[in-house]
PDB file of N, CA and C in Angstrom:
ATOM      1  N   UNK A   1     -19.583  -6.221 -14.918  1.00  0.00           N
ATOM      2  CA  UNK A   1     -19.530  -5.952 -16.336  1.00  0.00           C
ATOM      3  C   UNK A   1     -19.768  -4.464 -16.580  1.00  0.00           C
ATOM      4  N   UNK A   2     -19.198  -3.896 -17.393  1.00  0.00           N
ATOM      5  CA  UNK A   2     -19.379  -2.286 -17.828  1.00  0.00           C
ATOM      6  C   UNK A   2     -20.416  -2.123 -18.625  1.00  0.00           C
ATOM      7  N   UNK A   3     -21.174  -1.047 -18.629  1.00  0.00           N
ATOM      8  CA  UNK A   3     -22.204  -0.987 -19.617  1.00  0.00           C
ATOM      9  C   UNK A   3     -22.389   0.610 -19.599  1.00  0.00           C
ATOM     10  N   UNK A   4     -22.308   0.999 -20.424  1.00  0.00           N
ATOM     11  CA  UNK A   4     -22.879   2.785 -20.449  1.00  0.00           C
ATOM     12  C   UNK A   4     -24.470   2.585 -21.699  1.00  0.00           C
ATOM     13  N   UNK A   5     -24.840   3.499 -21.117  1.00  0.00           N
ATOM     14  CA  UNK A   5     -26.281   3.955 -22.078  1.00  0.00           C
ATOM     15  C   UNK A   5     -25.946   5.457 -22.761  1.00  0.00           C
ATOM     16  N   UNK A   6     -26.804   5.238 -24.226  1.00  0.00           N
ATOM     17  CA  UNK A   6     -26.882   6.816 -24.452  1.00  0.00           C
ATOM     18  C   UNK A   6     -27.436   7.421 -24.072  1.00  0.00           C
ATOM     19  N   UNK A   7     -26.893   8.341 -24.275  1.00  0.00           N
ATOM     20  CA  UNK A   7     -27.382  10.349 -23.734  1.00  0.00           C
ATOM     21  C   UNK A   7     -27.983  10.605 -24.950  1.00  0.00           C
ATOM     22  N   UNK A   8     -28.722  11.839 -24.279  1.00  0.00           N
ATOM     23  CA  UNK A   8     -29.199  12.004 -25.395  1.00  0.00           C
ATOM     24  C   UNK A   8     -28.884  12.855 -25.913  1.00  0.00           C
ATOM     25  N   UNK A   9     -28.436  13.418 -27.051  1.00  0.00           N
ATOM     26  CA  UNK A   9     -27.702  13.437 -28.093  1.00  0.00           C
ATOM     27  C   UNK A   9     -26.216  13.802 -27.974  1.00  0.00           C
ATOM     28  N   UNK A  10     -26.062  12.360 -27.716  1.00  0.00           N
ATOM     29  CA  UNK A  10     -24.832  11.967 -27.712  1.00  0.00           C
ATOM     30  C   UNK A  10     -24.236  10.984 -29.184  1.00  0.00           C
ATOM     31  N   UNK A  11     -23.514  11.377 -29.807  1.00  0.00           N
ATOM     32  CA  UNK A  11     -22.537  10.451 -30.661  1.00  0.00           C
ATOM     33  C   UNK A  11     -21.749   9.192 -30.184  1.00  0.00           C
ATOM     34  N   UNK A  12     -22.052   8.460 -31.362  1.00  0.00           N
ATOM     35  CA  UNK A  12     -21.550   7.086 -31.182  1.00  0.00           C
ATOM     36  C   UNK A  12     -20.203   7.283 -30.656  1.00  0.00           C
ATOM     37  N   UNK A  13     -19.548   8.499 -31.518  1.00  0.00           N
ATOM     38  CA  UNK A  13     -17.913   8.368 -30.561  1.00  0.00           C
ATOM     39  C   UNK A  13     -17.891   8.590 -29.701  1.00  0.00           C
ATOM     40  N   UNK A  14     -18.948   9.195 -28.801  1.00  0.00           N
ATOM     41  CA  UNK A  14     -18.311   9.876 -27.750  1.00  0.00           C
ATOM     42  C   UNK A  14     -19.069   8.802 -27.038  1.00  0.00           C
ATOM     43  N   UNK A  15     -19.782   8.045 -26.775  1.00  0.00           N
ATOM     44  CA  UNK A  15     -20.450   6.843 -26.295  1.00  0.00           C
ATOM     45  C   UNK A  15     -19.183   5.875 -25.883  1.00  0.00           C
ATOM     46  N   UNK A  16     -18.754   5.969 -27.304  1.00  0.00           N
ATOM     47  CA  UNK A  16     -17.685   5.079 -27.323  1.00  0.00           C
ATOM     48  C   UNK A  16     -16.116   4.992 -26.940  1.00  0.00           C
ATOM     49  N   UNK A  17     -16.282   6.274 -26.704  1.00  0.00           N
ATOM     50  CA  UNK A  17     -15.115   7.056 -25.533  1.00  0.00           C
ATOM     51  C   UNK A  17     -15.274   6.713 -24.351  1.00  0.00           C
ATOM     52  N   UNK A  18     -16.372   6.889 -23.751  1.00  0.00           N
ATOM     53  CA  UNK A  18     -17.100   6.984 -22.522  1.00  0.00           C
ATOM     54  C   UNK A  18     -16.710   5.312 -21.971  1.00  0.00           C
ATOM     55  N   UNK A  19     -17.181   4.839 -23.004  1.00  0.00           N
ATOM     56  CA  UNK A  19     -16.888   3.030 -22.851  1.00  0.00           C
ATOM     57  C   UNK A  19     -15.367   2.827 -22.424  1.00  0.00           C
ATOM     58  N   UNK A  20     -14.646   3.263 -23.117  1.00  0.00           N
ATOM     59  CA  UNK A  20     -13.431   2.737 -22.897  1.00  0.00           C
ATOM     60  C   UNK A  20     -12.377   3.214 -21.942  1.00  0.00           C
ATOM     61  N   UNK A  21     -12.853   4.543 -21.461  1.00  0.00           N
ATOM     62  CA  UNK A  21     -12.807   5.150 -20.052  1.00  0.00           C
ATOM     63  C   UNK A  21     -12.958   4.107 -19.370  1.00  0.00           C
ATOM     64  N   UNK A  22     -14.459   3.706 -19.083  1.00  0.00           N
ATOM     65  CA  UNK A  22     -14.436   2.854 -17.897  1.00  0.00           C
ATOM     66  C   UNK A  22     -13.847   1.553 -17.535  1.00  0.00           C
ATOM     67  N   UNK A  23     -13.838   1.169 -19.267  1.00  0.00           N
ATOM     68  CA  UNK A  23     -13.624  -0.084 -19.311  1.00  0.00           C
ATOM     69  C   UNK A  23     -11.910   0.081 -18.675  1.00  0.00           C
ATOM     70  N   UNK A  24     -11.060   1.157 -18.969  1.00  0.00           N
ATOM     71  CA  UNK A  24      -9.433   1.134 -18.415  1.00  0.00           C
ATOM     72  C   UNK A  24      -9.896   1.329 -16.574  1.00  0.00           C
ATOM     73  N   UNK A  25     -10.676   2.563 -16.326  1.00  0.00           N
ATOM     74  CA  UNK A  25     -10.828   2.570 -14.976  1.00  0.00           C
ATOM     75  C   UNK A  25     -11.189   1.210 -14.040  1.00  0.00           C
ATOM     76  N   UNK A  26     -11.834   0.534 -14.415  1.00  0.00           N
ATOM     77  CA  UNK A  26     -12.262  -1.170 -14.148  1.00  0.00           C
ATOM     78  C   UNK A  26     -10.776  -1.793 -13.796  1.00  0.00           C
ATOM     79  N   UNK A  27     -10.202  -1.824 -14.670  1.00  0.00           N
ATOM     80  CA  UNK A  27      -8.791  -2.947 -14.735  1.00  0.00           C
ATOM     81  C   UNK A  27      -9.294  -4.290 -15.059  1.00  0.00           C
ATOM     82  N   UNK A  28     -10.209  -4.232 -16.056  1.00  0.00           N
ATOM     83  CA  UNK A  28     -10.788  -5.237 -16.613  1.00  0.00           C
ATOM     84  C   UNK A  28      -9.510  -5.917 -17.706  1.00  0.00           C
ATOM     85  N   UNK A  29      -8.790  -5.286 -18.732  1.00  0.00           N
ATOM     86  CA  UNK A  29      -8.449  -5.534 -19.226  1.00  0.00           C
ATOM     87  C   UNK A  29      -6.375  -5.871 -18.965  1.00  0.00           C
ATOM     88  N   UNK A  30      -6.212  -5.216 -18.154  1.00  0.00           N
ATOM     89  CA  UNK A  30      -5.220  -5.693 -17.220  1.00  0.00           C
ATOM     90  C   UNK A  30      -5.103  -6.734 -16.334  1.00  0.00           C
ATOM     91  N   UNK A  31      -6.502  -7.189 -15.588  1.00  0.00           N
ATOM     92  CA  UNK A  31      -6.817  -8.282 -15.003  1.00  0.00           C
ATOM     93  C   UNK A  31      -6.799  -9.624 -16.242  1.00  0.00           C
ATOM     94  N   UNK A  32      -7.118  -9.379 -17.613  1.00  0.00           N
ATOM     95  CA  UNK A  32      -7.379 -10.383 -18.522  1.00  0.00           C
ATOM     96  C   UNK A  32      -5.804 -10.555 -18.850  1.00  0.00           C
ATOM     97  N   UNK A  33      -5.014  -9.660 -19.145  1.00  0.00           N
ATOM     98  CA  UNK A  33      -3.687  -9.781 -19.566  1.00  0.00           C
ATOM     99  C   UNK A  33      -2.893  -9.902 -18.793  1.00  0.00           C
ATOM    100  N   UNK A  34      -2.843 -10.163 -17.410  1.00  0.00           N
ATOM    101  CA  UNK A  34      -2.306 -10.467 -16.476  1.00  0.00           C
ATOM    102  C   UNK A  34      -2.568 -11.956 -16.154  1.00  0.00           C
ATOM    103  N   UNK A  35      -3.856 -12.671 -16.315  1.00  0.00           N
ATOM    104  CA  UNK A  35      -4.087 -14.127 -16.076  1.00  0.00           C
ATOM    105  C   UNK A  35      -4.383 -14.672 -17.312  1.00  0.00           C
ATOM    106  N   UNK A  36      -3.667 -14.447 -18.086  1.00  0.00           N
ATOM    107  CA  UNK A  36      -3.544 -15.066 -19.706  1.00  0.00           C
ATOM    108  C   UNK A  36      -2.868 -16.006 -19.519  1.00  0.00           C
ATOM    109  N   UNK A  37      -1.679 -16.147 -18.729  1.00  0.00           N
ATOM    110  CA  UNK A  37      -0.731 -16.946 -17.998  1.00  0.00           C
ATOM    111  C   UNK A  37      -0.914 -17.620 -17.134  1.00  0.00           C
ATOM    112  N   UNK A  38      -0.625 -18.853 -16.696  1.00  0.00           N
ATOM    113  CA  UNK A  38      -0.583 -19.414 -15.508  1.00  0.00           C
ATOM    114  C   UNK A  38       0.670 -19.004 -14.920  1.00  0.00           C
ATOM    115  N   UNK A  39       0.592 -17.993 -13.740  1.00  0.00           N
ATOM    116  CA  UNK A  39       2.327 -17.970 -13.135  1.00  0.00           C
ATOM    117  C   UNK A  39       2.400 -18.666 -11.444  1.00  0.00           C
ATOM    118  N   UNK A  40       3.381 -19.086 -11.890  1.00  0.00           N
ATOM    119  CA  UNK A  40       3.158 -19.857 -10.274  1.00  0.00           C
ATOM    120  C   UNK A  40       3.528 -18.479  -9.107  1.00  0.00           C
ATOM    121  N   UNK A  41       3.313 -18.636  -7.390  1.00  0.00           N
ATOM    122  CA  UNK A  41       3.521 -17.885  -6.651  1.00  0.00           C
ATOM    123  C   UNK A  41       5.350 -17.610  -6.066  1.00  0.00           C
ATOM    124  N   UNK A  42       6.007 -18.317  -6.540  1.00  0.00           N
ATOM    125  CA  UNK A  42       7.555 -17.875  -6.297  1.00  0.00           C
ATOM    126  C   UNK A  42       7.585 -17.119  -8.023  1.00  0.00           C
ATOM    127  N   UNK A  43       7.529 -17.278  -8.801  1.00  0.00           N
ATOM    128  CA  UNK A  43       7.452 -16.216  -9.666  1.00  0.00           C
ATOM    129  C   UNK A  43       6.984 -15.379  -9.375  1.00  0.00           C
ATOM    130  N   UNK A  44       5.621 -14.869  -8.884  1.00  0.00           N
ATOM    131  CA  UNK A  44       4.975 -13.850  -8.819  1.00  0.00           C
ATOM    132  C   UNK A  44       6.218 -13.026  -7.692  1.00  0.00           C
ATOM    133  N   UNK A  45       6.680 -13.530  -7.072  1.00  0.00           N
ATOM    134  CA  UNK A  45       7.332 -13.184  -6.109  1.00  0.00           C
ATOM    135  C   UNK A  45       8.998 -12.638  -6.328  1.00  0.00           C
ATOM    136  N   UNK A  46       9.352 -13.379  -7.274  1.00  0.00           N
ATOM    137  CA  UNK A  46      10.709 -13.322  -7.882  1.00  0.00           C
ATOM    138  C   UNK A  46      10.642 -11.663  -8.271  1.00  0.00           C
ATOM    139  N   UNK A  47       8.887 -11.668  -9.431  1.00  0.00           N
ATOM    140  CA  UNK A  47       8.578 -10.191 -10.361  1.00  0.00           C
ATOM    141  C   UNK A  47       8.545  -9.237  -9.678  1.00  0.00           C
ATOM    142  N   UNK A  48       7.944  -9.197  -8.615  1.00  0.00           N
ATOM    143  CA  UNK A  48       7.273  -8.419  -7.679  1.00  0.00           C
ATOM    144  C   UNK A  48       8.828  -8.069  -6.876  1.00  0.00           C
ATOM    145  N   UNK A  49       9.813  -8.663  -6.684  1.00  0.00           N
ATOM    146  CA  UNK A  49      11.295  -8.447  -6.347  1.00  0.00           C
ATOM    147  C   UNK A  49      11.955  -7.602  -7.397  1.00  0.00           C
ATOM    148  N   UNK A  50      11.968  -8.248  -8.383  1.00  0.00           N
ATOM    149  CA  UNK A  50      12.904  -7.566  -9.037  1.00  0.00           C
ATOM    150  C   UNK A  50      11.660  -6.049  -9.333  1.00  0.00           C
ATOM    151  N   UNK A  51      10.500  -6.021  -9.202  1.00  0.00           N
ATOM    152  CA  UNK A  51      10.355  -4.093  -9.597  1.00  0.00           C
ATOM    153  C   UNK A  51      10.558  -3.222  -8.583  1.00  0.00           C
ATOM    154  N   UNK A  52      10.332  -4.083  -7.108  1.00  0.00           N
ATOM    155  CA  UNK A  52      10.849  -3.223  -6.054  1.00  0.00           C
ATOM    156  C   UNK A  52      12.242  -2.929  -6.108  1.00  0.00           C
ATOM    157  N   UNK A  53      13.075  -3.429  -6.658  1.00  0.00           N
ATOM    158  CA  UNK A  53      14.942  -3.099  -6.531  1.00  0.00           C
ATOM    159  C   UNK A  53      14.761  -2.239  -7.633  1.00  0.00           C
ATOM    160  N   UNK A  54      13.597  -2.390  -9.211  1.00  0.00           N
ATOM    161  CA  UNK A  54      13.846  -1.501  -9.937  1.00  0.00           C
ATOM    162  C   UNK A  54      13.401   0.040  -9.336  1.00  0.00           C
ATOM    163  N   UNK A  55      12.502  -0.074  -8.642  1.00  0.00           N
ATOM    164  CA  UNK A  55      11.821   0.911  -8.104  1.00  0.00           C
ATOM    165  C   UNK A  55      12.932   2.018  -7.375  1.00  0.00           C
ATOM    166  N   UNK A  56      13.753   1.221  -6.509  1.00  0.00           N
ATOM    167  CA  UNK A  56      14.097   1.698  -5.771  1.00  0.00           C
ATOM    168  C   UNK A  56      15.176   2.159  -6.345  1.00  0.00           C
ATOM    169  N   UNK A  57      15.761   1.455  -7.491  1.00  0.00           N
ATOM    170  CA  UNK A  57      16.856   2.339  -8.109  1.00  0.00           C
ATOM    171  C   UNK A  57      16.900   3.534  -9.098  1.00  0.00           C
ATOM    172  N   UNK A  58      15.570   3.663  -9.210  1.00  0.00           N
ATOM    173  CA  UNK A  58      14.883   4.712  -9.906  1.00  0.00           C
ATOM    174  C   UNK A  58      15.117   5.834  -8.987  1.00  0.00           C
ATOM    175  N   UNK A  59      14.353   5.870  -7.605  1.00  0.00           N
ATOM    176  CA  UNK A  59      14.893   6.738  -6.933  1.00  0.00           C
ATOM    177  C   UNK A  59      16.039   7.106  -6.519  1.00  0.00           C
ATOM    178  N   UNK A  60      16.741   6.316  -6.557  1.00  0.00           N
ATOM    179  CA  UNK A  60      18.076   6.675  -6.068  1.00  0.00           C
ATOM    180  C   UNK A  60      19.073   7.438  -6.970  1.00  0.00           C
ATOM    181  N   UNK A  61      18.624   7.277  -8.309  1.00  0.00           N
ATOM    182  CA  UNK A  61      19.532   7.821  -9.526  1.00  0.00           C
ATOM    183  C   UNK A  61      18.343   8.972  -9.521  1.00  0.00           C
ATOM    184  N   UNK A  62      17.452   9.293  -9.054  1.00  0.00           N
ATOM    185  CA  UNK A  62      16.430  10.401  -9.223  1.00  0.00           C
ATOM    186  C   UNK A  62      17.319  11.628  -8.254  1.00  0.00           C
ATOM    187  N   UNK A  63      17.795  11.321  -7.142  1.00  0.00           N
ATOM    188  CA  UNK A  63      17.827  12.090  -6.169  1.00  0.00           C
ATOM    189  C   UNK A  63      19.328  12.096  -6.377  1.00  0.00           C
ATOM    190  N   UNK A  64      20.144  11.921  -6.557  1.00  0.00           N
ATOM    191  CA  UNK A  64      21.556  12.131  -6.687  1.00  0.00           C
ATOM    192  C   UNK A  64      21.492  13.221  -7.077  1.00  0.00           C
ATOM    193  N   UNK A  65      22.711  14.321  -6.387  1.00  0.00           N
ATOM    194  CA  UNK A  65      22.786  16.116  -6.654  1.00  0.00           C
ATOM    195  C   UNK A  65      24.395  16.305  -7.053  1.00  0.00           C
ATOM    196  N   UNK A  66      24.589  16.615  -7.692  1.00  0.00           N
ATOM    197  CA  UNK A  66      26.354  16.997  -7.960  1.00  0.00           C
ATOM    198  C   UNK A  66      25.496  18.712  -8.473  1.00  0.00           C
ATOM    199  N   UNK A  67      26.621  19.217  -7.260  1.00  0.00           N
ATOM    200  CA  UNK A  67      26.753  20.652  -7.476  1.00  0.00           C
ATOM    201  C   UNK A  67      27.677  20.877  -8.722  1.00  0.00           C
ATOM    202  N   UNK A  68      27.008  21.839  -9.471  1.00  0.00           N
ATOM    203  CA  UNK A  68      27.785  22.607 -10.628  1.00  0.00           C
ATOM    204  C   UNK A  68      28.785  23.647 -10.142  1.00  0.00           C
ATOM    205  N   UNK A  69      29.565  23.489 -10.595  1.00  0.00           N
ATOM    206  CA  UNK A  69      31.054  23.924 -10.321  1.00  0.00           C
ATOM    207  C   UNK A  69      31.107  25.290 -11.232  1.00  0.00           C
TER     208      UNK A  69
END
């Protein structure tokens, strides 16, 4: 569980900055929105397929060179 304490004299916003730093660094809230779902393991697998082909076609349209004429 995350927990920060105040500083001392520290502001509620910036307390509350501090919080939500960690709370993204954690993957607390990615872990919650990720098993919101029940997904079965050939799905997970299907997803996890199709971002590697996206992945990879990212690079490939990244690195393409046509010399200017």
């Amino acid at each position: 569980m995350t927990s920060v304490t105040l500083r001392q004299n520290e502001s509620q916003d910036q307390l509350l900055k501090r919080f939500r730093k960690k709370v993204v660094k954690s993957g607390v809230l990615s872990t919650v929105r990720r098993k919101r779902w029940f997904v079965s393991k050939s799905e997970l697998r299907r997803i996890e397929k199709k971002k590697a082909i996206r992945r990879f076609k990212r690079r490939q349209n990244g690195k393409v060179y046509e010399p200017s004429i």
